[in-house]
Structure formats: structure tokens, C-alpha cells
C-alpha atoms as a PDB file:
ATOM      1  CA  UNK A   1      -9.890 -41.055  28.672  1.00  0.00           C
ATOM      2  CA  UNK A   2     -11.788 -43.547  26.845  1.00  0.00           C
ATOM      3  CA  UNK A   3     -14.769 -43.315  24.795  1.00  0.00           C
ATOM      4  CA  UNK A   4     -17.054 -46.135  24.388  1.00  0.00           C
ATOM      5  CA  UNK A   5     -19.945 -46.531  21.532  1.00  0.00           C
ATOM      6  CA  UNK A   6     -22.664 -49.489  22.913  1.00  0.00           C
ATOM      7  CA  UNK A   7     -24.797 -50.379  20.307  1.00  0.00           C
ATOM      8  CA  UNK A   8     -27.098 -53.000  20.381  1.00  0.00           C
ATOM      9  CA  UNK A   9     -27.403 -55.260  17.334  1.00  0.00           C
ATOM     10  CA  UNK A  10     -24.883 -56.411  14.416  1.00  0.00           C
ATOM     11  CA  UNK A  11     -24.254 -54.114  11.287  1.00  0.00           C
ATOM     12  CA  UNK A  12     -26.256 -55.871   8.660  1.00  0.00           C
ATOM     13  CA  UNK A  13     -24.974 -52.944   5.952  1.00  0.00           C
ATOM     14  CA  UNK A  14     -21.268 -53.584   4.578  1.00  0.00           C
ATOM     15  CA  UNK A  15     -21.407 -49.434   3.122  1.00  0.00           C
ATOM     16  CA  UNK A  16     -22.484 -48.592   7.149  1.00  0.00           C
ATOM     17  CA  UNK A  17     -19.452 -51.195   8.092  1.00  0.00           C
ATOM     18  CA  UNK A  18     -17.293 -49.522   6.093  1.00  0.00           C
ATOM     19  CA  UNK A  19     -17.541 -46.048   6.879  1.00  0.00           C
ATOM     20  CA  UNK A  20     -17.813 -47.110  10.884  1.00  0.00           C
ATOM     21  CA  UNK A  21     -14.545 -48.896  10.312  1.00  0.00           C
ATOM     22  CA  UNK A  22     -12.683 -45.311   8.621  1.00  0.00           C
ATOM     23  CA  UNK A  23     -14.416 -43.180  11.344  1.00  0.00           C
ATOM     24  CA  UNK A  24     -13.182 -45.456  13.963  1.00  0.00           C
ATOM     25  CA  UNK A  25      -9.588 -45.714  12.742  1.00  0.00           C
ATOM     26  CA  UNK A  26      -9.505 -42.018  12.311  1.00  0.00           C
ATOM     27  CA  UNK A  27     -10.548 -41.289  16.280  1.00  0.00           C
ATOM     28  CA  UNK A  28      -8.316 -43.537  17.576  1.00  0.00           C
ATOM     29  CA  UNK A  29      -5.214 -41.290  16.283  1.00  0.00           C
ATOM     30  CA  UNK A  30      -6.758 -38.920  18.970  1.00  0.00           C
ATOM     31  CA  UNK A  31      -8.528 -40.781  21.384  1.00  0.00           C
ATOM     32  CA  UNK A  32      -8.948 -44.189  22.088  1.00  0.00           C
ATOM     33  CA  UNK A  33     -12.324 -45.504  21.138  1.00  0.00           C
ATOM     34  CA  UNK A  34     -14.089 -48.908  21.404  1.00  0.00           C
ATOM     35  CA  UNK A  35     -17.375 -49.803  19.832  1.00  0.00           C
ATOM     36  CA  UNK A  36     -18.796 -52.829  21.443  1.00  0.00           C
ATOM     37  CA  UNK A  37     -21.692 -54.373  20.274  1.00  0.00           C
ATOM     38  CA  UNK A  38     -24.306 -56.219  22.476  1.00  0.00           C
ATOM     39  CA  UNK A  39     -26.195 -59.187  20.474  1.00  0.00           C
ATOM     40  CA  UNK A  40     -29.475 -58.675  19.686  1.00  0.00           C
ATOM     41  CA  UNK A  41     -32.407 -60.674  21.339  1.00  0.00           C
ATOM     42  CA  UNK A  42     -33.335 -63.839  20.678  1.00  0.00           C
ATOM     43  CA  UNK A  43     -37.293 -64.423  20.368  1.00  0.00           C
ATOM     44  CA  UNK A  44     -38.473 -61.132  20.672  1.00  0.00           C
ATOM     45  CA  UNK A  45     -41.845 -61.911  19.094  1.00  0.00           C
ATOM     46  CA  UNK A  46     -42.864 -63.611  22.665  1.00  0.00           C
ATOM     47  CA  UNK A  47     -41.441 -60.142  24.664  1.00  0.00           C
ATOM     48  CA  UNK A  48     -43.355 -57.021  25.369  1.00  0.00           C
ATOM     49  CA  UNK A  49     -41.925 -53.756  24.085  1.00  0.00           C
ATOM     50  CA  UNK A  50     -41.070 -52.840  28.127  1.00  0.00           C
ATOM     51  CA  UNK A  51     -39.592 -56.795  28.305  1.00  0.00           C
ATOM     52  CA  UNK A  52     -37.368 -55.918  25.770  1.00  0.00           C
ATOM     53  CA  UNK A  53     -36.374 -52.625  26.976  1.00  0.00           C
ATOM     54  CA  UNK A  54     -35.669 -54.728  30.077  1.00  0.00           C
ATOM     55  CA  UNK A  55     -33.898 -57.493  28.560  1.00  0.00           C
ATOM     56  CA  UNK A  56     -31.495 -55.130  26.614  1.00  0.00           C
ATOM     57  CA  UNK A  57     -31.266 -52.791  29.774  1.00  0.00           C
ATOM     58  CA  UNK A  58     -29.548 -55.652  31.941  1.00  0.00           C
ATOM     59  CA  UNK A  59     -26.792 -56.161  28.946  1.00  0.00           C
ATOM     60  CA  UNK A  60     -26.170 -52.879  28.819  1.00  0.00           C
ATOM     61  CA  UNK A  61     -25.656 -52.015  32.575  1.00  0.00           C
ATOM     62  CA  UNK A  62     -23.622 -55.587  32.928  1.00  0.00           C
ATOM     63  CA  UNK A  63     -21.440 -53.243  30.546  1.00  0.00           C
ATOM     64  CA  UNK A  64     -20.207 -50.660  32.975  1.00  0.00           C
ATOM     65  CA  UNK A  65     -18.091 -50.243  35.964  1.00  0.00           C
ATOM     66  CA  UNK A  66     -18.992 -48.274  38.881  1.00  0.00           C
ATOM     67  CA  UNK A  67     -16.744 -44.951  37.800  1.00  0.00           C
ATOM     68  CA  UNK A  68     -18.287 -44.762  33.795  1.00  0.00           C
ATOM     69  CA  UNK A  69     -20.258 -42.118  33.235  1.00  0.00           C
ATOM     70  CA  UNK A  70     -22.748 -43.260  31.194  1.00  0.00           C
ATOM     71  CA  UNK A  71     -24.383 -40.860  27.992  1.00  0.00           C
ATOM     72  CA  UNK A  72     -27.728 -42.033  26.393  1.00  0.00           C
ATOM     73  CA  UNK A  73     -28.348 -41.472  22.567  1.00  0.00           C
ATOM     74  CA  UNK A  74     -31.890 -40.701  23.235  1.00  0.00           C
ATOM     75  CA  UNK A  75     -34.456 -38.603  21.022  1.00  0.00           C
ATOM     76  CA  UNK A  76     -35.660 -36.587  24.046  1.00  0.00           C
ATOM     77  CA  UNK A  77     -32.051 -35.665  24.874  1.00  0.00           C
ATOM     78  CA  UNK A  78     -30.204 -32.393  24.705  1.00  0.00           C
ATOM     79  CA  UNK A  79     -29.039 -31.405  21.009  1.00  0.00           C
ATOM     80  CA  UNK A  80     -25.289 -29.655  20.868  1.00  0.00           C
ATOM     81  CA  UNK A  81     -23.999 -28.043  17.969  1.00  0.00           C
ATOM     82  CA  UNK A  82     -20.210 -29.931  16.351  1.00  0.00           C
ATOM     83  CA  UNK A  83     -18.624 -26.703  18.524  1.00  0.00           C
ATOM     84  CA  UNK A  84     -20.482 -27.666  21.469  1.00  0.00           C
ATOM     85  CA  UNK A  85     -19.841 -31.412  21.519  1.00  0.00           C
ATOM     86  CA  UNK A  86     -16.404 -30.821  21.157  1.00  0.00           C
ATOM     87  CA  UNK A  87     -16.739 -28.375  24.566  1.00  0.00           C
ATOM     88  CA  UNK A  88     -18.658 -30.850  26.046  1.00  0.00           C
ATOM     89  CA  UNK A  89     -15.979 -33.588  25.459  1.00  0.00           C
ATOM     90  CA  UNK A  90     -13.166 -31.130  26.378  1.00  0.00           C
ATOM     91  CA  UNK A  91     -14.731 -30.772  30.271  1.00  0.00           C
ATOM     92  CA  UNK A  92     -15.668 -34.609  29.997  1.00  0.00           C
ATOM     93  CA  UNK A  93     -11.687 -35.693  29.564  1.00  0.00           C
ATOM     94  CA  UNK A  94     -10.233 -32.278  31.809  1.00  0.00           C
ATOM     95  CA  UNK A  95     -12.207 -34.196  34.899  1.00  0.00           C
ATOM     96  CA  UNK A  96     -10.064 -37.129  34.621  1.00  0.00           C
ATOM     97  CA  UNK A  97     -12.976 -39.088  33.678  1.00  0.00           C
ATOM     98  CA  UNK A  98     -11.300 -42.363  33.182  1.00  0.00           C
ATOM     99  CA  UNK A  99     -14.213 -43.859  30.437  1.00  0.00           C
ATOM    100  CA  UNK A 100     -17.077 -41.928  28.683  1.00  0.00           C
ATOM    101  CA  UNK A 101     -19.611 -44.223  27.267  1.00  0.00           C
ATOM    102  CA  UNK A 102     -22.279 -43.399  24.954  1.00  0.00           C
ATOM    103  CA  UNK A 103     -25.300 -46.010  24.279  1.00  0.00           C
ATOM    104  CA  UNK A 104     -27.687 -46.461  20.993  1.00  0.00           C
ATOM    105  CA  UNK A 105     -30.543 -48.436  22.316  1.00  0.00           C
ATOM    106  CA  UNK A 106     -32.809 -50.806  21.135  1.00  0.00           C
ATOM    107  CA  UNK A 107     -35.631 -50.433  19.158  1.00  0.00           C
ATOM    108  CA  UNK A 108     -38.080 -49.158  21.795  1.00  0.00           C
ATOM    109  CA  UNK A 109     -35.551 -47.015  23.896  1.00  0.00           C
ATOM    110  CA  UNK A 110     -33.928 -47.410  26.975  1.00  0.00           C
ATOM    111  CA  UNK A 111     -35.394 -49.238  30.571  1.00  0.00           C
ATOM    112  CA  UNK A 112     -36.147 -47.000  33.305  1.00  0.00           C
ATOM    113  CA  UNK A 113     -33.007 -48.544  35.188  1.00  0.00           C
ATOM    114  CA  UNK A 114     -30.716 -47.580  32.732  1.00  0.00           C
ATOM    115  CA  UNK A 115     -31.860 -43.632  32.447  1.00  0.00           C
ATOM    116  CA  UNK A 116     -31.219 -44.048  36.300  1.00  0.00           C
ATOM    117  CA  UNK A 117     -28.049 -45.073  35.906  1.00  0.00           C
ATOM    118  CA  UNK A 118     -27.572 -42.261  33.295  1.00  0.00           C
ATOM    119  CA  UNK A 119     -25.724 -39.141  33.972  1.00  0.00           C
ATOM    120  CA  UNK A 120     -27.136 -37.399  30.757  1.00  0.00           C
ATOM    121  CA  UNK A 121     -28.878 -37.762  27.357  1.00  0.00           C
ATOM    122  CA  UNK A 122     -28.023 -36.591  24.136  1.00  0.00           C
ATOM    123  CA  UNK A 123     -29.687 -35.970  20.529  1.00  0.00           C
ATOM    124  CA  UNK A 124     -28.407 -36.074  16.888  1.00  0.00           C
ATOM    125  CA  UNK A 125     -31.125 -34.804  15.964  1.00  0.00           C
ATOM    126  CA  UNK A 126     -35.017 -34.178  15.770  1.00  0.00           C
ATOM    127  CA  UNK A 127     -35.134 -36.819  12.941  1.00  0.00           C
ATOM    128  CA  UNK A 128     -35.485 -40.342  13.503  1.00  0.00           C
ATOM    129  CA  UNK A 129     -32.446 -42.724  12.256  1.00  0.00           C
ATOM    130  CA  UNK A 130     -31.933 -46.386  12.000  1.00  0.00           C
ATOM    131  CA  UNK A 131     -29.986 -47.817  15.405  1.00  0.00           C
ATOM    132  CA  UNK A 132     -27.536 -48.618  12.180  1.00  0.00           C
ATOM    133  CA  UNK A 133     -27.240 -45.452  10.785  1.00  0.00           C
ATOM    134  CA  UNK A 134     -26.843 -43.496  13.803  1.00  0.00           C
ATOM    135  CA  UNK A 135     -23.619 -45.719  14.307  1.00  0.00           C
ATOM    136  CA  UNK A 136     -21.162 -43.887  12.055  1.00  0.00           C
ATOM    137  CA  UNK A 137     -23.232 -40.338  12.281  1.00  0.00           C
ATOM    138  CA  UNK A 138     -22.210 -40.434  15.808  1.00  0.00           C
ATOM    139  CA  UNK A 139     -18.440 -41.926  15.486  1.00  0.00           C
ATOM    140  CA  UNK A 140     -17.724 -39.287  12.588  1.00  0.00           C
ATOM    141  CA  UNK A 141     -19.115 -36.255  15.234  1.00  0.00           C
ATOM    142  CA  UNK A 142     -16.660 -37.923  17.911  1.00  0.00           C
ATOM    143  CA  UNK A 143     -14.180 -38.012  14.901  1.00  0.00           C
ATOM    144  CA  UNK A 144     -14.921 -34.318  14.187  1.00  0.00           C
ATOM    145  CA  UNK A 145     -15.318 -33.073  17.738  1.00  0.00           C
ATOM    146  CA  UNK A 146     -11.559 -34.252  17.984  1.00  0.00           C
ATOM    147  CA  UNK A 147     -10.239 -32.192  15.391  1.00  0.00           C
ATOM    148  CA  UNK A 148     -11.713 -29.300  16.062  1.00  0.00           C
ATOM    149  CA  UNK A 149      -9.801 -28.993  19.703  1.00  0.00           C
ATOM    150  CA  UNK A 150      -7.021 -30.018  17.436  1.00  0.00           C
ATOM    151  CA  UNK A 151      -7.583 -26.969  15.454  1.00  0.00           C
ATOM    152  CA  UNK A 152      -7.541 -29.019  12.190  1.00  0.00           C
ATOM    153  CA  UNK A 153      -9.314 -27.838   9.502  1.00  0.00           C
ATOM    154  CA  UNK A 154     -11.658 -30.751   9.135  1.00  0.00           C
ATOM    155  CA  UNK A 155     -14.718 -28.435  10.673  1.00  0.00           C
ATOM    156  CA  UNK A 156     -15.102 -25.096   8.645  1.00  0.00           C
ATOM    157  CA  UNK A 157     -16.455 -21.851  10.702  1.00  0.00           C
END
């Protein structure tokens, strides 16, 4: 199985960079993992917040193929212990589940056609993070969901 991290936006942080780049080298000893990036808008000023949403929505379903199965990084989503996530990601890749993909949206959320294409949503947490921080907080949980069905001793318990 793959896992896929689409984020929309450039790193502007070289620290962020930097521990996205260790996380990312680290999970792909277990799993492979690709972060891809969509560009960020161009003349946003002119766009409504829901033209936006829009906007980004199309880039990010353009994304996908038919089989993905498609996670949203989403406030209002369900929150999972490290323990659980790991569970979660143990049924996700015992279905034969050829790609999971996870999304950070924009700064406004998600469109309405992308939670319909959704097949679930997902929380970090009840605090609000930059779409830049929540980058490596979510690649270091993949990272430490991995070694705990490893049974490494990364995750004390």
C-alpha cells in the first residue's frame, strides 16, 4: 500500500522542511510514502472563501484515481489515539487497499465535492495548526503508527 500526504501550498519554513524531510525518510523504510504538494492559488484576493475552496477542490480531486480512498485532515473529523491510528492503518493496508491518501486543505477547508468524494475525516487535534505545521505532525504519527505494529520501541505504553 501507499500512503499519500496532499498538501496544498509550498513549505515557506526550512526548520518545518527539515523535519518533514527526516519524518519522510524514516516512513519510507516501512511504507512507501509520497507527499505531493498542490501550488497555491494565484490571485486569491479577487476569489470568495467558497471560490477558493472550489478552486483548490478541483486540484485536489484531479489528484486521485477511481480506487484511492481518500482521508480528509479536517477539524470536525474523528480524533484516534497513536494506538488507534496505527489499528486504523493496519485494517486500511490488510484490505489490499492499493493507495491511502490523506489531504491538508486550504485555508478555508475543503469543497463540498471533495467531502463527497471522501471516505472519512480525521483530527490531530481540537487545536488549530498552521496547514505548515500540521505537515510533519502528521508524517511523524504515520512515522510512529509504523513502528508501533513493528513493535519498536519508538512509542512508550
Amino acid at each position: 500500500m501507499t500512503i499519500k500526504l496532499i498538501a496544498i501550498g509550498k513549505t515557506d519554513h526550512q526548520a518545518i522542511q527539515s523535519l518533514i524531510d527526516e519524518y519522510s525518510k524514516r516512513l519510507n523504510f516501512y511504507i512507501r510514502f509520497d507527499l505531493e504538494l498542490i501550488p497555491d492559488l494565484k490571485s486569491t484576493k479577487s476569489l470568495s472563501e467558497a471560490q477558493q475552496k472550489e478552486k483548490e477542490g478541483e486540484l485536489i480531486l484531479k489528484k486521485l484515481l477511481p480506487a484511492d480512498e481518500l482521508i480528509l485532515l479536517d477539524e470536525r473529523g474523528k480524533t484516534l489515539s497513536s494506538m488507534e491510528f496505527s489499528q486504523y492503518l493496519q485494517k486500511k493496508m490488510n484490505s489490499g487497499l492499493k493507495q491511502l491518501i490523506f489531504v491538508i486543505g486550504g485555508p478555508y477547508g475543503f469543497s463540498d465535492s471533495v467531502y463527497s468524494r471522501a471516505h472519512g475525516k480525521l483530527s490531530l487535534s481540537q487545536m488549530t495548526f498552521s496547514h505548515q505545521m500540521i505537515r510533519p505532525f502528521f508524517i511523524e504519527q504515520l512515522y510512529r503508527a509504523m513502528t508501533i505494529l513493528k513493535g519498536e520501541p519508538y512509542h512508550h505504553q
